[in-house]
C-alpha atoms as a PDB file:
ATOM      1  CA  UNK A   1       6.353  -3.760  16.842  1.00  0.00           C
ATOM      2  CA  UNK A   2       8.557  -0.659  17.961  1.00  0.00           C
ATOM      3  CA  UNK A   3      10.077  -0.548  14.610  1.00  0.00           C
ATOM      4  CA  UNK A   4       7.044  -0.825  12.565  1.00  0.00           C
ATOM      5  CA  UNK A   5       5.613   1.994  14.808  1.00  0.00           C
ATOM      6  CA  UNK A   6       8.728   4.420  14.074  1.00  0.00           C
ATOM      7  CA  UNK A   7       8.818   3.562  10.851  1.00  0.00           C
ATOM      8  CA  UNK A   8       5.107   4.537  10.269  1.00  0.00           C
ATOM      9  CA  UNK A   9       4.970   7.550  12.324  1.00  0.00           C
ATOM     10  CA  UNK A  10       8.196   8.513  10.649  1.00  0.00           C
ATOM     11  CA  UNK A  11       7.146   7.811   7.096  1.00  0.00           C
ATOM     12  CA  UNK A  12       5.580  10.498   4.450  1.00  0.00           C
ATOM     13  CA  UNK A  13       3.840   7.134   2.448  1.00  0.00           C
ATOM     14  CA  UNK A  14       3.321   3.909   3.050  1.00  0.00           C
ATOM     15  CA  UNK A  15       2.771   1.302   0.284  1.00  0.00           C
ATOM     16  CA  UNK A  16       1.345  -1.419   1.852  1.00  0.00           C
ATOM     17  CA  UNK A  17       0.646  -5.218   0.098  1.00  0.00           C
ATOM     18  CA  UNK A  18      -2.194  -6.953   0.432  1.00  0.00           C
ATOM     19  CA  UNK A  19      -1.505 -10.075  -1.756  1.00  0.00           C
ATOM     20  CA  UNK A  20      -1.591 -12.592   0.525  1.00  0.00           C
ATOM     21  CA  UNK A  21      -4.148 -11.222   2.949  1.00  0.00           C
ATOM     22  CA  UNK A  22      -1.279 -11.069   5.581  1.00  0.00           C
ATOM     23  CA  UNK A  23      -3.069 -10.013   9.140  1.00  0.00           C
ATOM     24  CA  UNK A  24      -0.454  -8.371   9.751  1.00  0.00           C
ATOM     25  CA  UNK A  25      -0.685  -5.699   7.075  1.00  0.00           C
ATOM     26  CA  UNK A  26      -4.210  -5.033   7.185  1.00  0.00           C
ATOM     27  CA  UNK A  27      -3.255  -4.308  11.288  1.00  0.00           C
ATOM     28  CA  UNK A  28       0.091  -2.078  10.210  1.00  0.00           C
ATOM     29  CA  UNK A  29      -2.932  -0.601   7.423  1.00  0.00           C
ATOM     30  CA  UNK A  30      -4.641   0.160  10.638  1.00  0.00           C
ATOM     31  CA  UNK A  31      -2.385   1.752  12.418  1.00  0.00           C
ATOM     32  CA  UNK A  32      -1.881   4.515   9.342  1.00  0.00           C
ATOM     33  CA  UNK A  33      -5.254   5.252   8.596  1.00  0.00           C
ATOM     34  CA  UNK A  34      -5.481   5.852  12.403  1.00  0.00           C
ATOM     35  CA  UNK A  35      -2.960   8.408  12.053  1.00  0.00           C
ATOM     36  CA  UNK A  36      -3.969   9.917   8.990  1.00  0.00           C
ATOM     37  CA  UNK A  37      -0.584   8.778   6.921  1.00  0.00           C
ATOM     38  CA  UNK A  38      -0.904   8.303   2.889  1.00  0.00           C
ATOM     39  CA  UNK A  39      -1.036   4.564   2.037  1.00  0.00           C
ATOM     40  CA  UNK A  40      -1.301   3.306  -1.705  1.00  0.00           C
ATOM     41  CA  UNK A  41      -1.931  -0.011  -1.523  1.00  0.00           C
ATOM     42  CA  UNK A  42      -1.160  -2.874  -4.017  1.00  0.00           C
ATOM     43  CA  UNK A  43      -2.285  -6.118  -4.744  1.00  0.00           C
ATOM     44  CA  UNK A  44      -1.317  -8.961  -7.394  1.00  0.00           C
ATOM     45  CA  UNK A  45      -5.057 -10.469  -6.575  1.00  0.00           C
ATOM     46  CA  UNK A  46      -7.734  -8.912  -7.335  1.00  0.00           C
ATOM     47  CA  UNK A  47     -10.030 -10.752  -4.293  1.00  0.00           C
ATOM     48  CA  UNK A  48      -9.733  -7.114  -2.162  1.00  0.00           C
ATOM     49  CA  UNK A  49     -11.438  -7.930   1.378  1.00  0.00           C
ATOM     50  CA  UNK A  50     -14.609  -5.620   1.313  1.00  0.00           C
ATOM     51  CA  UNK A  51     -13.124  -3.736   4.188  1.00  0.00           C
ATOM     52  CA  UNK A  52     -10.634  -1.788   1.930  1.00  0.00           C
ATOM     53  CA  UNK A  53     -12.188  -2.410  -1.615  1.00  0.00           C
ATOM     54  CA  UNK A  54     -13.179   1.386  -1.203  1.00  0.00           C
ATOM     55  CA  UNK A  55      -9.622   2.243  -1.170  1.00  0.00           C
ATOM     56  CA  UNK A  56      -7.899   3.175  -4.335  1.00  0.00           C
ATOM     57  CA  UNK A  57      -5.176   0.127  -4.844  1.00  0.00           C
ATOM     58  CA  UNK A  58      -2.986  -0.556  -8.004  1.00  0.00           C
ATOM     59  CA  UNK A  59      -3.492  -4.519  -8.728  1.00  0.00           C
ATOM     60  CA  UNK A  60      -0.216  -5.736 -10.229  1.00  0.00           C
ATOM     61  CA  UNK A  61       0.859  -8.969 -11.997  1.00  0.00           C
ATOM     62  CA  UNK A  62       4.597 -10.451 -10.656  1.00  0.00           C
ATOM     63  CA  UNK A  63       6.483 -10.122 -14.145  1.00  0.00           C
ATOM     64  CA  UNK A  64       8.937  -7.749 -15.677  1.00  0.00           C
ATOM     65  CA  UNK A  65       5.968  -6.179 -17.961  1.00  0.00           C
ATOM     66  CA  UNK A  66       3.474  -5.625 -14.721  1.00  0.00           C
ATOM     67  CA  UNK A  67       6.415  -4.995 -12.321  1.00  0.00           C
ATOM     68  CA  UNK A  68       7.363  -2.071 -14.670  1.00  0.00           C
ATOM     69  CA  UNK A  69       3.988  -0.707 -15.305  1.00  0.00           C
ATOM     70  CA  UNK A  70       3.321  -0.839 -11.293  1.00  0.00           C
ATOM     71  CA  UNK A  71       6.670   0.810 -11.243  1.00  0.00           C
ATOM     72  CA  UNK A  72       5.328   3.716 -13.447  1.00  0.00           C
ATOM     73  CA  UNK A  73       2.133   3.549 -11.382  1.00  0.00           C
ATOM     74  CA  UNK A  74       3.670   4.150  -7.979  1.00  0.00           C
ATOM     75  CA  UNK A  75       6.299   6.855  -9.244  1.00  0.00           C
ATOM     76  CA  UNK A  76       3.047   9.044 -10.562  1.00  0.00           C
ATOM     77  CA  UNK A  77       1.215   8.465  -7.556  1.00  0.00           C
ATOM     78  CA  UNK A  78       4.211   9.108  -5.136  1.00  0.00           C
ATOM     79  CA  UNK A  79       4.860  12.693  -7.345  1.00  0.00           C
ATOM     80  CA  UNK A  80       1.704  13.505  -6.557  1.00  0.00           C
ATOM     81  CA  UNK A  81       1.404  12.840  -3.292  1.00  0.00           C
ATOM     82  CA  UNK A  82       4.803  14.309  -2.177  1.00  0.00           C
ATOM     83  CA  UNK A  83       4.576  17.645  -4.584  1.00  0.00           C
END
């Protein structure tokens, strides 16, 4: 858990999976809303808990087409965000 914290605290963005519902995430999700970090979040399903649904997220599908179109997603979104 000492790592994840660092590496959260530390970090400018966090991109942040919710595919397979992981508790974990959605806790680590938590923990940077809480302290106000940037977080895109992306997802290959498109079942979004309600909790988050609100939240801008890029839905991807797992092959080389939607791997490079997320890829193209994520390097807009991270110019933005870090310009």
């Amino acid at each position: 858990m000492d790592d994840i914290r660092e590496a959260v605290v530390t970090a400018r963005v966090i991109i942040a999976d919710l595919t397979d519902h992981n508790p974990n995430v959605f806790y680590e999700l938590g923990i940077c809303h809480a302290l106000g970090k940037n977080v895109i979040l992306i997802t290959q399903d498109r079942n979004v808990p309600s909790d988050v649904r609100h939240i801008r997220y890029f839905h991807y599908e797992y092959t080389p087409p939607g791997m490079e179109q997320l890829e193209r997603a994520l390097e807009r979104t991270l110019r933005g965000l870090l310009h």
